[in-house]
Protein backbone atom coordinates (compact mmCIF):
# COMPACT_ATOMS: atom_id res chain seq x y z
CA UNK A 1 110.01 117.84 111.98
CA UNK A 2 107.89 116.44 114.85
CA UNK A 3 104.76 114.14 114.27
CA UNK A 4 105.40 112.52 118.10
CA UNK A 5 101.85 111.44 119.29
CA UNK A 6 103.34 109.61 122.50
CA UNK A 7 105.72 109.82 125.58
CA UNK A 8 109.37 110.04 125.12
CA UNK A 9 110.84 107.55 122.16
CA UNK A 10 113.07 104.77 122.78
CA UNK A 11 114.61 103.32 126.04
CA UNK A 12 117.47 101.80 126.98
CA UNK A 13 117.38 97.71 125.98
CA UNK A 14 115.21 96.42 128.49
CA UNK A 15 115.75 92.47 128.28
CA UNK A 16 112.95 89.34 127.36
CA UNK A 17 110.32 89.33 130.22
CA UNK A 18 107.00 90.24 129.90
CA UNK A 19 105.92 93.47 132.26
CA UNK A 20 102.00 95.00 132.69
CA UNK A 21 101.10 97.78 130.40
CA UNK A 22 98.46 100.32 131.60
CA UNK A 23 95.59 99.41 133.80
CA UNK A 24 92.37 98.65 131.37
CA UNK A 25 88.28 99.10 132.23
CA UNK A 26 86.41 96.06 133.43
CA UNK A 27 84.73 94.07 130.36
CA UNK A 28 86.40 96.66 127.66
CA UNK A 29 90.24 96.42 129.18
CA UNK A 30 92.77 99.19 127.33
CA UNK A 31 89.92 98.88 124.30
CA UNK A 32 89.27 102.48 124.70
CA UNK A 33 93.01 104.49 125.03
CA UNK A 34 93.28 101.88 121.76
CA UNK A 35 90.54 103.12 120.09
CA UNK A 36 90.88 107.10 121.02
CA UNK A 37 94.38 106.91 119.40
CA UNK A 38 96.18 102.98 118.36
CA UNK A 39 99.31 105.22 117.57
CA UNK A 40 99.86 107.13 120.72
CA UNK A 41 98.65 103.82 122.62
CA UNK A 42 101.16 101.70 121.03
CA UNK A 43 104.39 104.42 121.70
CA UNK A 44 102.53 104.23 125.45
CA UNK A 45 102.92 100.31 125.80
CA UNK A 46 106.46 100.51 124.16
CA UNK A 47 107.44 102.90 126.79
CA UNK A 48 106.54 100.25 129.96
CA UNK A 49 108.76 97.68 127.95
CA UNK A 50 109.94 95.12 124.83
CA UNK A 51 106.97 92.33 126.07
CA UNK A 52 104.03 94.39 127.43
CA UNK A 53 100.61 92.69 128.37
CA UNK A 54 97.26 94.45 128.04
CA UNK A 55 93.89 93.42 127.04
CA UNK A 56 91.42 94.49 124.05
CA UNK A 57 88.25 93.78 125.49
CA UNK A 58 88.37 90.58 127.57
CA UNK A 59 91.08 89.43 125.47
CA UNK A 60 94.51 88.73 126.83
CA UNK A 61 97.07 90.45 124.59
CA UNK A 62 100.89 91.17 124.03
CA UNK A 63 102.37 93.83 122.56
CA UNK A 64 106.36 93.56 121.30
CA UNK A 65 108.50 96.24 120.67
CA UNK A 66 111.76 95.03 120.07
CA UNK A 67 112.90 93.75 116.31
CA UNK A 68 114.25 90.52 117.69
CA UNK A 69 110.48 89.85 119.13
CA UNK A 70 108.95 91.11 115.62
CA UNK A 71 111.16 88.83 114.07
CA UNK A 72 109.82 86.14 115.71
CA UNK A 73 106.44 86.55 115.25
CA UNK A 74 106.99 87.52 111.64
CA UNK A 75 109.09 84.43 110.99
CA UNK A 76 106.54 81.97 113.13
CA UNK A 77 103.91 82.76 111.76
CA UNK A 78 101.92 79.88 110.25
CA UNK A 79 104.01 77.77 112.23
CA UNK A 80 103.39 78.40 116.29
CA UNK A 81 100.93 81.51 115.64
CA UNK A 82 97.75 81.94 113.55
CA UNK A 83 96.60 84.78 111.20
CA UNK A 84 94.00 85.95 113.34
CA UNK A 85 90.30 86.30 112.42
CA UNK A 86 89.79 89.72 111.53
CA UNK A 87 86.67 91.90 111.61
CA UNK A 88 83.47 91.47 109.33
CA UNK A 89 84.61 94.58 107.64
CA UNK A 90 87.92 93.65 107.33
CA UNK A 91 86.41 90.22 105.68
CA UNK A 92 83.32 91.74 104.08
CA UNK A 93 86.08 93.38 101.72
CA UNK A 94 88.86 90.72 101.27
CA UNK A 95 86.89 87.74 101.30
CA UNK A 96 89.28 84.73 102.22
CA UNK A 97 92.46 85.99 100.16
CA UNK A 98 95.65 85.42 101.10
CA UNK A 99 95.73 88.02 103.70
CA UNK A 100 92.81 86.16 105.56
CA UNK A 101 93.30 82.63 104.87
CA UNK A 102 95.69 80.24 106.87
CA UNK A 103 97.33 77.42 106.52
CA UNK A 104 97.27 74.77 103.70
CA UNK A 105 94.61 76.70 101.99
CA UNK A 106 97.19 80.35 102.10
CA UNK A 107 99.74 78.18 101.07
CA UNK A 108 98.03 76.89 97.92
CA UNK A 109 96.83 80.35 97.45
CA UNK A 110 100.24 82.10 97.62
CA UNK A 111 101.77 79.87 95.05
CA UNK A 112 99.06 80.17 92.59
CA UNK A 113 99.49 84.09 92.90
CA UNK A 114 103.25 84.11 93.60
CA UNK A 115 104.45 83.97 89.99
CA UNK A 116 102.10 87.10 89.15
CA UNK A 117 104.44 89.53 90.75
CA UNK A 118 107.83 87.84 90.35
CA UNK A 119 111.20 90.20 89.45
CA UNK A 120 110.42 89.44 85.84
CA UNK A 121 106.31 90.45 85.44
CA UNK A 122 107.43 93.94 87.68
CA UNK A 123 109.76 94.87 84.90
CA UNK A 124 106.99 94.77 82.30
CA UNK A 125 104.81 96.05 84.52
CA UNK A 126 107.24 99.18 85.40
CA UNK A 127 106.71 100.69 81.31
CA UNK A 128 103.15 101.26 82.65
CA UNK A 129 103.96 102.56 85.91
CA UNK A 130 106.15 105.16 84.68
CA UNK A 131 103.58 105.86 81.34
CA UNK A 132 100.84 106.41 83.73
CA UNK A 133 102.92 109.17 85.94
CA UNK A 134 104.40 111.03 82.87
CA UNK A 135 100.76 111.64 81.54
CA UNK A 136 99.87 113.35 84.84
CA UNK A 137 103.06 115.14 84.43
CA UNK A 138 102.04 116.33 81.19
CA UNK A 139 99.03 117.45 82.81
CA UNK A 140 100.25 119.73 85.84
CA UNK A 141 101.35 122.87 84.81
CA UNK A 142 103.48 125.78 86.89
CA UNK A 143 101.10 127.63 90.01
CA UNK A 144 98.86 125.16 89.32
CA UNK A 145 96.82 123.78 92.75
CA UNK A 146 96.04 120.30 93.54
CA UNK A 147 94.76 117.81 95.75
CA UNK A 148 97.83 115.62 96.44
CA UNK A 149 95.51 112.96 97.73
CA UNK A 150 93.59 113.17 95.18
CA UNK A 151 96.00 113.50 92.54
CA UNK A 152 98.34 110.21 93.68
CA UNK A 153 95.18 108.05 94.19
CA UNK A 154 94.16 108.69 90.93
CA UNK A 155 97.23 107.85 89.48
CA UNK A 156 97.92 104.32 91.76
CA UNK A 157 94.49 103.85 90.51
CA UNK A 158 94.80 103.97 87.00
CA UNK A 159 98.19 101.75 86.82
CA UNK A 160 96.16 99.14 89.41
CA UNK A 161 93.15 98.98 86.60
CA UNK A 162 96.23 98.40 83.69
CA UNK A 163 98.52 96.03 85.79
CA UNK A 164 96.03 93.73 87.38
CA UNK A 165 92.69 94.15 85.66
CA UNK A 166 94.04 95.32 81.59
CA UNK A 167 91.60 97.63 81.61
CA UNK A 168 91.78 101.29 81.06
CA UNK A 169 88.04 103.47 81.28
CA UNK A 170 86.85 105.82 83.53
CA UNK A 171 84.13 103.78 85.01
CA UNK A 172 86.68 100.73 86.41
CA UNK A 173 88.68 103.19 88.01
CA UNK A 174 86.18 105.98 89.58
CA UNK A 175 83.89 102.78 90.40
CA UNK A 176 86.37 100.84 92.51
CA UNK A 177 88.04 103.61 94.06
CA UNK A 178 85.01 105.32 95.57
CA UNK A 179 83.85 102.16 96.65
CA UNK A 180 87.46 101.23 98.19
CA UNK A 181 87.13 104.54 100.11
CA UNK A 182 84.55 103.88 102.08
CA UNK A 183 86.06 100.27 102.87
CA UNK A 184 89.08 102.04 104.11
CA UNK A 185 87.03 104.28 106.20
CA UNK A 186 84.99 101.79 107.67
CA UNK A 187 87.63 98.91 108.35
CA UNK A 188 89.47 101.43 110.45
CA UNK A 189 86.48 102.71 112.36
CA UNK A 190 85.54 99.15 113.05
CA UNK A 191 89.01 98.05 114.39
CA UNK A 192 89.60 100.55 116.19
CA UNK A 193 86.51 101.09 118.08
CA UNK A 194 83.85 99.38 119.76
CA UNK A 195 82.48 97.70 116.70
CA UNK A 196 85.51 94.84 117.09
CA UNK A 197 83.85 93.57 119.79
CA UNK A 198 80.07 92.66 118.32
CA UNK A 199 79.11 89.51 117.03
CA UNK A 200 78.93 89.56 113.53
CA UNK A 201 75.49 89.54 112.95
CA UNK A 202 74.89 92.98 115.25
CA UNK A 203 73.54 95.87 112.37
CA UNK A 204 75.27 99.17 112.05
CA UNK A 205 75.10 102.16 109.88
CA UNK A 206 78.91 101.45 109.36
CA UNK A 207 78.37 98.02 108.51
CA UNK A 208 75.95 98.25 105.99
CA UNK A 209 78.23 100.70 104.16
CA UNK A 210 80.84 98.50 104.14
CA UNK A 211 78.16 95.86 102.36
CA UNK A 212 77.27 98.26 99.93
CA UNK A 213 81.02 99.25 99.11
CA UNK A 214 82.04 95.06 98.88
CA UNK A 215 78.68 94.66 96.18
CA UNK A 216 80.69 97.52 94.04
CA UNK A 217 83.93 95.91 94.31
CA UNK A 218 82.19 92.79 93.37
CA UNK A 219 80.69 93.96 90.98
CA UNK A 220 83.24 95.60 89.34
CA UNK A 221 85.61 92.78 89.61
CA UNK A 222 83.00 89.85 87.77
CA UNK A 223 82.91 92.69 85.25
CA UNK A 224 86.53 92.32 84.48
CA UNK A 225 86.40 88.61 84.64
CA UNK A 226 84.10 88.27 82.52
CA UNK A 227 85.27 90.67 79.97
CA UNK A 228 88.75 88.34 80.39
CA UNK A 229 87.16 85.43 79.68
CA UNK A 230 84.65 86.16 77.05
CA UNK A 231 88.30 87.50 75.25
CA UNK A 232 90.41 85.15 72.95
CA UNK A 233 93.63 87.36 73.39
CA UNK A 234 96.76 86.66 75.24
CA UNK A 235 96.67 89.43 78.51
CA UNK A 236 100.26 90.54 80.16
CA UNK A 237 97.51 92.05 83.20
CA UNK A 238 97.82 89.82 86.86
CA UNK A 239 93.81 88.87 86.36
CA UNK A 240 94.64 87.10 83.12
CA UNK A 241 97.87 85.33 85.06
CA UNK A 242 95.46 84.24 88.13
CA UNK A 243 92.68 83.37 85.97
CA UNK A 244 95.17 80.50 84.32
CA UNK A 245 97.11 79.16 87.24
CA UNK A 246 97.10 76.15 88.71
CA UNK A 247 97.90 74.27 91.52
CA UNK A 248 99.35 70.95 91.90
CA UNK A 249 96.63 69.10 91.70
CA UNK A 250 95.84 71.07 88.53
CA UNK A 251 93.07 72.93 90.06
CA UNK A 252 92.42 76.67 89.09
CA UNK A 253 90.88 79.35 91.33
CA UNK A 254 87.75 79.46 91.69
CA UNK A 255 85.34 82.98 90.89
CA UNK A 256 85.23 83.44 94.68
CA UNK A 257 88.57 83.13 94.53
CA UNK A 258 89.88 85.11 91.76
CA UNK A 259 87.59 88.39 93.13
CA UNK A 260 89.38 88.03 96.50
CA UNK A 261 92.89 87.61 94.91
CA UNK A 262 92.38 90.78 92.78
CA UNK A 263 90.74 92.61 95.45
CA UNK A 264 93.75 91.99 97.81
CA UNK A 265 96.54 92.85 95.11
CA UNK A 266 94.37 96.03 94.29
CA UNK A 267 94.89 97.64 97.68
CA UNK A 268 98.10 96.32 97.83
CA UNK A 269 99.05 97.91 94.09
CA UNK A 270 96.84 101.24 94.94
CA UNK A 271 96.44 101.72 98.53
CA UNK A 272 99.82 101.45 99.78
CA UNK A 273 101.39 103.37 96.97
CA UNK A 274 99.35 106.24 96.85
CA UNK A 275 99.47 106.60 100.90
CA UNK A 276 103.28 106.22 100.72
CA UNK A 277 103.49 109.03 97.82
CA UNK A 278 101.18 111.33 99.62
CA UNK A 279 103.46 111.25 102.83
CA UNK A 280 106.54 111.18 100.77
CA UNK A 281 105.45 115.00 99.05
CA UNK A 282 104.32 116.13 102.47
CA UNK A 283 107.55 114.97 103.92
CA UNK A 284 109.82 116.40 100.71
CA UNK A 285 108.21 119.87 101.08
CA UNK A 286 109.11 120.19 105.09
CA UNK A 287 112.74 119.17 103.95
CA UNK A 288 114.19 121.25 101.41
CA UNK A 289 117.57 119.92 102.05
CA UNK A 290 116.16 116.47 101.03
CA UNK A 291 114.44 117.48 98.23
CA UNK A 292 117.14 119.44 96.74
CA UNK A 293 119.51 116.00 97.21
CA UNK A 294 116.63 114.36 95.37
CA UNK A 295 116.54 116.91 92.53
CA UNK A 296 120.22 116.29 92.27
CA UNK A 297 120.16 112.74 92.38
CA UNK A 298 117.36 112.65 89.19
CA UNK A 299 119.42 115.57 87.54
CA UNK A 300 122.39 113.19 87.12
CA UNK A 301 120.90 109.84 86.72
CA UNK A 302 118.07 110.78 84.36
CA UNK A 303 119.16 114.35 83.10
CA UNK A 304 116.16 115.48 80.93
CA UNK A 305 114.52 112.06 80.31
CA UNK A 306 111.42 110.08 81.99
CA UNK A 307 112.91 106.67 84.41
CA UNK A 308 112.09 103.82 83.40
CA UNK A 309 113.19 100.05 85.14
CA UNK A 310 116.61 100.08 84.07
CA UNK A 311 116.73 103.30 86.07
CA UNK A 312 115.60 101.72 89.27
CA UNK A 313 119.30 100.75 90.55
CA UNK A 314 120.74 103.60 90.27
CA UNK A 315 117.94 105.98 91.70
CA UNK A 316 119.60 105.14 95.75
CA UNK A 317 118.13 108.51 96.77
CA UNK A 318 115.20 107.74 95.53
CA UNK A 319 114.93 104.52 97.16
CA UNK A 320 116.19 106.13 100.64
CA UNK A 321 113.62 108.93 100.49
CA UNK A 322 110.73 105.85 99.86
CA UNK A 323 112.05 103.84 102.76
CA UNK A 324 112.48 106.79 104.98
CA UNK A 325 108.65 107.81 103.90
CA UNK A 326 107.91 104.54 104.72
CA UNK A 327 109.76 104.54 108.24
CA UNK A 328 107.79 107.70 109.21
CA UNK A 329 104.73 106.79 107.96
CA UNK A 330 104.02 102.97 107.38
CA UNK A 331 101.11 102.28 105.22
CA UNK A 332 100.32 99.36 107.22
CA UNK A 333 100.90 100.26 110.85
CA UNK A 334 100.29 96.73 112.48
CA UNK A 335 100.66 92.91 112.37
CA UNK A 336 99.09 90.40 114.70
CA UNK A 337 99.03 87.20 115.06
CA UNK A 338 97.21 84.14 117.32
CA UNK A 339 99.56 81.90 119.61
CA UNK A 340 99.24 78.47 118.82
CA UNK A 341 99.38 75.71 121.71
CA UNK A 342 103.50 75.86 122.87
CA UNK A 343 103.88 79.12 121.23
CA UNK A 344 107.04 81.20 122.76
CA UNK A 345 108.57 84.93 122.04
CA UNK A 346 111.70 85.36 123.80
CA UNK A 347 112.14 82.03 125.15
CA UNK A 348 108.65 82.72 127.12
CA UNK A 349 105.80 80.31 126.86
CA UNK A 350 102.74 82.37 125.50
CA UNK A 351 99.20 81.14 126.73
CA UNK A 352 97.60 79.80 123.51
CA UNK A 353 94.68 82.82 122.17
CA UNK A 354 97.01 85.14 123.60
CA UNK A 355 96.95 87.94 120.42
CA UNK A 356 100.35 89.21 120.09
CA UNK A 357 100.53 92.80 118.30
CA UNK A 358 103.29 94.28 116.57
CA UNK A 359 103.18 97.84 115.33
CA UNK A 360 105.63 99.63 112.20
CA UNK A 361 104.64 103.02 113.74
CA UNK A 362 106.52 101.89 117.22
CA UNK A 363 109.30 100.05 116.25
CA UNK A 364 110.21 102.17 113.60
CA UNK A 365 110.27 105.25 115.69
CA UNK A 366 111.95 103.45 118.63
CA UNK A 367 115.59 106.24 119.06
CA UNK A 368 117.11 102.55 120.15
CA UNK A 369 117.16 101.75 116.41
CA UNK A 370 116.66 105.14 114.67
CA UNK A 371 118.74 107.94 116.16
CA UNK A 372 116.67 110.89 116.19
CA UNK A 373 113.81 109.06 115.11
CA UNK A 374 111.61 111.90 114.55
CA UNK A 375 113.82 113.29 111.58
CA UNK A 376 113.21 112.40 107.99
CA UNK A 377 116.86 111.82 107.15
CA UNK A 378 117.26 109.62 104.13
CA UNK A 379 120.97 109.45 104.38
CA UNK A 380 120.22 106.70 107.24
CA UNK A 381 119.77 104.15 104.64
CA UNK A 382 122.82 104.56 102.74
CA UNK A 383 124.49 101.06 102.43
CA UNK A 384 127.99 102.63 103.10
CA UNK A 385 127.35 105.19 105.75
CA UNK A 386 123.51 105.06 107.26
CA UNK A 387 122.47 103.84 110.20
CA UNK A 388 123.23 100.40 111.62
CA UNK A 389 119.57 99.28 111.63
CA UNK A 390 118.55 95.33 113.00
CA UNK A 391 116.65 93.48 110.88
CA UNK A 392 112.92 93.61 111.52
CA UNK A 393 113.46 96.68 113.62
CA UNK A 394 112.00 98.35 109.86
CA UNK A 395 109.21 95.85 108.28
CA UNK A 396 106.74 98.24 106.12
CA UNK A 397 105.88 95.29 104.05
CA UNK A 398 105.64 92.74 106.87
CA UNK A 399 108.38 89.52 106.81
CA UNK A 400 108.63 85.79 107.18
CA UNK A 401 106.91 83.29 105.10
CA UNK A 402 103.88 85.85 105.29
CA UNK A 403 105.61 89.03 103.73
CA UNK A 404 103.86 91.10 101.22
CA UNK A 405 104.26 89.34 97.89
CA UNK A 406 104.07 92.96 96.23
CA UNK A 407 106.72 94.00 97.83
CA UNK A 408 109.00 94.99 94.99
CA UNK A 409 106.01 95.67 92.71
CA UNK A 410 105.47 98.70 95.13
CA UNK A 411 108.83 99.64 95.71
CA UNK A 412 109.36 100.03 92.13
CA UNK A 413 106.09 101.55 91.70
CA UNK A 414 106.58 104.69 94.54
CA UNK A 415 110.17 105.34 92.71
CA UNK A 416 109.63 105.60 89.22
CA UNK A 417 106.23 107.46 90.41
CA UNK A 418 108.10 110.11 92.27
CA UNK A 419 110.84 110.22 89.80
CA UNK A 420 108.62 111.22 87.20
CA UNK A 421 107.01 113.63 88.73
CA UNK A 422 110.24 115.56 91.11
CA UNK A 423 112.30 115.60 87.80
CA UNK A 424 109.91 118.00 86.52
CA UNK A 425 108.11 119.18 89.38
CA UNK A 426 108.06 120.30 93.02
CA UNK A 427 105.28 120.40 95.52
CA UNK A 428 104.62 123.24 97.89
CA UNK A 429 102.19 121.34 100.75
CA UNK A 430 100.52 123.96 102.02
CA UNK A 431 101.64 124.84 105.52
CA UNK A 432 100.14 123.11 108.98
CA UNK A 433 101.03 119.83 110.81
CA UNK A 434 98.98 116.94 109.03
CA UNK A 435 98.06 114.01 111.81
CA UNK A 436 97.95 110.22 110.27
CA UNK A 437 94.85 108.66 110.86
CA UNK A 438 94.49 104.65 111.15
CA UNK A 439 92.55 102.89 108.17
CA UNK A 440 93.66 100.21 106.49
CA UNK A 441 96.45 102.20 105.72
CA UNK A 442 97.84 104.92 107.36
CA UNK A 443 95.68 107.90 106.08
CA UNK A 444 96.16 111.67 106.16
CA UNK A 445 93.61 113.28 107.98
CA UNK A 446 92.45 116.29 105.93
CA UNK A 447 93.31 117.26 102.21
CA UNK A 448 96.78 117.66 101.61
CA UNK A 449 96.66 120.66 99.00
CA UNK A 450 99.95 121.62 96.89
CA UNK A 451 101.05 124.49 94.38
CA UNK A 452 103.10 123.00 91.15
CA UNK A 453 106.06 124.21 91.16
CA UNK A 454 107.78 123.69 87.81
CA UNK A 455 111.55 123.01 88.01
């Protein structure tokens, strides 16, 4: 399959020095090929080189394409660069969770939620993964037509509302997820257009939607807290974890806290997932090949059973088909960061402000590190006989000290989900080429619409 949106893919290694990327406007620099299309614009700047300057706005940028260079920035971060200060959306919605906040205060932060989503707490939490997708299962029925979209977002939805929040009614779930929507919606319009260059204080349409979808959340979220705290019962949820940890010091979140916390591992339990999933069934039902070595795979490990954890090991083709999905189609599609004062990438002093960008879409469609990159092709992540593939030159979930804590939370989560749901079911995506469009995740951009097939 093709989903190219940019010149040829991958050139021959090109060596550490930093080279000019396209010529940009006065005042706005490359702010507006960015904005038209951050995908196609990032596949343009990998194609002038490994180190490529340009500007967003006034600001002096660099853009690395090479894993050794993501490595670096992945692995310095929070040492020689900064998280940078994202956009009032962006902030409106997260607060100052660990996804925002820097230094000693992320540090304190990531320890306190750390133990929420450890090895151990993922294996309990995997029973209500897998209960969640067999009760769609039992609801989809042969020739039946859904929304895929809609259908996976409800069901990341539901197990987010069990597994962080221990709740389970209509109104948490429907409530939140419209309301996280329209924060997706607007965090990507913002980013990628001229709204990332206003003070915060400038009024728009898209802004005060964004307000109105945070006071939901927020709402929403005290709710829960409450509810947890009014309670005299012993929770297994991640709110009821977070609500009792404590630092060092012996100092507990605070509300503020605790709302941005559970906001953050929200998208990152529901968001992520449900993209992935969506992408994955769009991707199985161009590749009948891969779906059939799927079906064959979840014939022989599960025969007529549901997965559950102790499954997880075994499902490799399941796993492949995930990281492949995730190859294609990155949920999160970029990482920046802030150059400190003697901050270096390949050896090379970076100015201090410089904002050096990193995109999953580029480097993991780079033919340098992916041979026929455009292919779905599982089989390249086979431990024996895949692909040699450099470390960092595939980072879905980020790396360094700064890597997405719910990394094998969602892992687990888009395996047993598609296990479920392929051991009884296939997915005929209606015809048509479906174009990503950048959010906060890496969104479909129309409905993605599906006959059941039963197996």
């Amino acid at each position: 399959m093709s989903t190219q949106t940019g010149p040829a893919l991958g050139t021959p290694p090109r060596g550490h020095a930093f080279v000019p990327g396209p010529r940009g406007l006065p005042l706005v620099g490359n702010l507006p090929q960015f904005g038209k299309n951050p995908l196609a614009f990032f596949e343009l700047l990998r194609g002038h080189g490994d180190m490529v300057r340009w500007r967003f706005g006034r600001k002096q940028c660099v853009f690395l394409a090479d894993p050794d260079l993501v490595g670096e920035l992945l692995t310095e971060t929070e040492r020689t660069f900064d998280q940078p200060r994202l956009g009032i959306a962006f902030r409106t919605v997260l607060g100052n969770g660990m996804l925002v906040a820097r230094g000693r205060d992320w540090r304190r932060k990531r320890s306190l939620v750390q133990p929420s989503v450890r090895p151990k707490q993922v294996t309990s939490y995997a029973t209500t993964m897998a209960g969640c997708a067999v009760e769609l299962a039992d609801r989809l029925a042969d020739g039946q037509r859904i929304d895929v979209k809609r259908e996976m977002s409800a069901l990341t939805q539901k197990i987010a509302v069990r597994t962080i929040f221990g709740v389970d009614t209509p109104a948490d779930s429907e409530a939140m997820g419209r309301a996280m929507d329209v924060a997706q919606m607007e965090i990507g319009k913002e980013f990628a257009g001229l709204g990332a260059l206003l003070p915060d204080w400038v009024p728009t349409p898209g802004r005060t939607r964004i307000r109105k979808a945070a006071a939901v959340i927020d709402a929403e979220v005290r709710r829960v807290v409450a509810r947890h705290r009014d309670g005299d019962e012993e929770r297994p949820d991640l709110l009821s974890r977070l609500l009792t940890a404590v630092d060092e010091s012996g100092t507990r979140l605070s509300d503020e806290e605790i709302r941005d916390e559970a906001v953050t591992l929200y998208i990152g339990g529901h968001e992520t997932t449900s993209t992935t999933l969506v992408w994955a069934w769009y991707l199985l039902a161009r590749n009948p090949r891969v779906r059939e070595a799927l079906a064959e795979e979840l014939d022989r490990v599960l025969g007529d059973r549901d997965p559950g954890f102790g499954d997880y090991a075994q499902l490799t083709y399941a796993q492949a088909v995930v990281k492949e999905t995730l190859r294609l189609f990155p949920a999160v599609w970029l990482i920046t960061g802030i150059a400190k004062e003697g901050a270096t990438i390949g050896g090379l002093p970076v100015a201090e402000g410089t904002r050096v960008w990193s995109s999953q879409w580029a480097t993991h469609r780079d033919a340098r590190w992916f041979p026929e990159p455009e292919e779905f092709r599982p089989e390249r992540w086979d431990a024996e006989s895949g692909d040699a593939i450099p470390e960092y030159a595939w980072f879905p979930f980020g790396g360094g000290p700064r890597v997405c804590i719910g990394t094998r939370f969602a892992m687990v989560e888009s395996v047993l989900l598609l296990a479920v749901l392929a051991r009884r079911f296939t997915l005929d995506v209606d015809p048509g080429e479906i174009t990503p469009l950048t959010g906060l995740t890496l969104q479909p951009d129309r409905d993605v619409l599906a006959t059941v097939r039963a197996r």
